[in-house]
Protein backbone atom coordinates (compact mmCIF):
# COMPACT_ATOMS: atom_id res chain seq x y z
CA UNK A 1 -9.92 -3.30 -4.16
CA UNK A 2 -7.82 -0.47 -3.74
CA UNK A 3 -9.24 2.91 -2.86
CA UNK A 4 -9.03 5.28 -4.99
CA UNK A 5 -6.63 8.28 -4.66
CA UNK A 6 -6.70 10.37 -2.02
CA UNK A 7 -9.44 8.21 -0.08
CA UNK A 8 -6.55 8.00 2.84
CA UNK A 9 -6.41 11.22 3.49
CA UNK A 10 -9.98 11.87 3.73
CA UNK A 11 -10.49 8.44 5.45
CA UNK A 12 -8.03 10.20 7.53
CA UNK A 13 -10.01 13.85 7.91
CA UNK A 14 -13.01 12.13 8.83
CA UNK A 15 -11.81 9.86 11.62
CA UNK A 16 -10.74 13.13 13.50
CA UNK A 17 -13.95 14.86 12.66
CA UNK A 18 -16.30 15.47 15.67
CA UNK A 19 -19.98 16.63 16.17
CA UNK A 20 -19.61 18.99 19.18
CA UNK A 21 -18.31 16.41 21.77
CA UNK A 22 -19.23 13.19 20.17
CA UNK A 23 -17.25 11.84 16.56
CA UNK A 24 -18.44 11.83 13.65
CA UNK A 25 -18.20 8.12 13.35
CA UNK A 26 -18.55 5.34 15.91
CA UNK A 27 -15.88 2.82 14.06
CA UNK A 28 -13.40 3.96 11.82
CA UNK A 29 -15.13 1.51 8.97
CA UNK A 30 -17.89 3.66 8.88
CA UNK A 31 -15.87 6.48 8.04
CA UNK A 32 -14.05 4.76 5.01
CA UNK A 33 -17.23 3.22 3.53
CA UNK A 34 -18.42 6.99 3.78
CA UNK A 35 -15.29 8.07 2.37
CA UNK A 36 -15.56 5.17 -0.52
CA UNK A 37 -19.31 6.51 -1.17
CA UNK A 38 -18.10 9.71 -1.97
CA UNK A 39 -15.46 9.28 -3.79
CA UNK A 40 -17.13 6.67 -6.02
CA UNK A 41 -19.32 8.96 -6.94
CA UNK A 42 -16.80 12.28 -7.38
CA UNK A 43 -15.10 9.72 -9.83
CA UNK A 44 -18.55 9.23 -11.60
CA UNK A 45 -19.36 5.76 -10.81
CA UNK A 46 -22.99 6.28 -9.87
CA UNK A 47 -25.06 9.49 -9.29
CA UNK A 48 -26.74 10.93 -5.83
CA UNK A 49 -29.53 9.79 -6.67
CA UNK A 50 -29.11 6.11 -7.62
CA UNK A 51 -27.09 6.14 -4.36
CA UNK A 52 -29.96 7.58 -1.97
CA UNK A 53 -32.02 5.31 -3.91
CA UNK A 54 -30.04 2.22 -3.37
CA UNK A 55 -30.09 2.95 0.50
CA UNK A 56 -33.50 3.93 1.07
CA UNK A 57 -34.58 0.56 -0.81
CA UNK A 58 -31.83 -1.22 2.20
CA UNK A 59 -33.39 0.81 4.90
CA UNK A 60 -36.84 0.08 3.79
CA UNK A 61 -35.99 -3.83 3.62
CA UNK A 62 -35.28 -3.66 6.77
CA UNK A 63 -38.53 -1.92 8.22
CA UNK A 64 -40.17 -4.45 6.16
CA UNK A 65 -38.71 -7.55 8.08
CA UNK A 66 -39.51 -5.64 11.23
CA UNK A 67 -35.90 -5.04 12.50
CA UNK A 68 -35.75 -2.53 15.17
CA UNK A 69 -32.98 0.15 14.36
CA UNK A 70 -32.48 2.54 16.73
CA UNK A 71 -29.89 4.12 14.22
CA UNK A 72 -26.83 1.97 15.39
CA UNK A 73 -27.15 -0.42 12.73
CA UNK A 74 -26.92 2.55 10.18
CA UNK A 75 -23.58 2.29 9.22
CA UNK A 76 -23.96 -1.49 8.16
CA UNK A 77 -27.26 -0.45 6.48
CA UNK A 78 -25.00 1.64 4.13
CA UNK A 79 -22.71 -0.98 3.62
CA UNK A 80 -25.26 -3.33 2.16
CA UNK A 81 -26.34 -0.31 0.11
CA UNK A 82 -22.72 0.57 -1.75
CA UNK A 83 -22.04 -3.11 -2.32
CA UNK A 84 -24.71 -3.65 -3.67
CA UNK A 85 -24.46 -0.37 -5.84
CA UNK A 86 -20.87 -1.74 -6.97
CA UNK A 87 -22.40 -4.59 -8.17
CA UNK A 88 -25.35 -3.02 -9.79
CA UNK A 89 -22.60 -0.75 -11.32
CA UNK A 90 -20.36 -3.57 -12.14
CA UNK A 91 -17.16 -1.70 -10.27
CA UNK A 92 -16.75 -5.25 -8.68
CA UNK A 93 -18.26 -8.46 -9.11
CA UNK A 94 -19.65 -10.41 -5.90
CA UNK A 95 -16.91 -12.99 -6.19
CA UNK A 96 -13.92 -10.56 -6.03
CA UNK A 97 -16.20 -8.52 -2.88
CA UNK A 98 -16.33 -11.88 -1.38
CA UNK A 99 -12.75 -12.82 -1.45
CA UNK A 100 -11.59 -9.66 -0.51
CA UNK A 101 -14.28 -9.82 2.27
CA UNK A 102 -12.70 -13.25 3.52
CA UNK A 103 -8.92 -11.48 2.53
CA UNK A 104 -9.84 -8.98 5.31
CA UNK A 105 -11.34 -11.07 7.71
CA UNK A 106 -8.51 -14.01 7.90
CA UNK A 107 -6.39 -10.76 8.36
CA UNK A 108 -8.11 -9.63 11.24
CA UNK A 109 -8.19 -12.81 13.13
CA UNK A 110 -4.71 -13.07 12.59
CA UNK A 111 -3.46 -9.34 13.82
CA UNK A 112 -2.71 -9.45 17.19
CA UNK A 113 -4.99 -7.30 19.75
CA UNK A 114 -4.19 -3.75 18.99
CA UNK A 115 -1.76 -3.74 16.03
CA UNK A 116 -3.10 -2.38 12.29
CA UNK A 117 -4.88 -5.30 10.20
CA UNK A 118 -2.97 -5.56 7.26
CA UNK A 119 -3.90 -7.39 3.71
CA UNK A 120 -1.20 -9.20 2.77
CA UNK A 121 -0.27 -8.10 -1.28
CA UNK A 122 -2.56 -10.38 -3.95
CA UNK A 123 -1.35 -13.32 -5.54
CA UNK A 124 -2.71 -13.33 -9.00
């Protein structure tokens, strides 16, 4: 999938972005599925609500199988939470999440230690 416009930038902002001494973010992921939140909904694609719905319903999954979270699991909590909004939404079917999902991991296997992962382009 390819981010929407101007979600580099921001992506960009937020890695930078600290909270008195400590960042913002603990992995620059979290800060682009942040970044993809927001801007999927600025562009409309779901409200506020139906997003802090979406991830309170994750977070309280997750109390109910009794996993302890001491907050640094948060970040993959709202993962789970905007895919499955996306596919709620129908932005993205599973499929395509999943192939992209294996696109990104074959790509970071095969990026050598310390260089940018990079997708190759599609083949249709």
């Amino acid at each position: 999938m390819t981010p929407p416009d101007g979600v580099s930038r921001f992506v960009a902002d937020l890695n930078v972005a600290v909270d008195g001494d400590e960042p913002v973010f603990a992995e620059p992921w979290q800060a682009q599925a942040f970044a993809l939140t927001v801007r999927l909904h600025a562009a409309g694609c779901f409200t506020w609500n139906e997003w802090a719905d979406t991830l309170a319903a994750v977070l309280r999954e997750v109390r109910e199988r009794g996993e302890a979270d001491d907050g640094s699991h948060y970040y993959d909590h709202w993962l789970v939470a905007l895919e499955r909004l996306v596919t709620a939404k129908r932005l993205l079917d599973t499929a395509t999440m999943d192939r992209r999902k294996a696109d990104w991991a074959e790509a970071y296997r095969a990026t050598p230690h310390g260089r940018p992962v990079v997708l190759p382009p599609r083949t249709a």
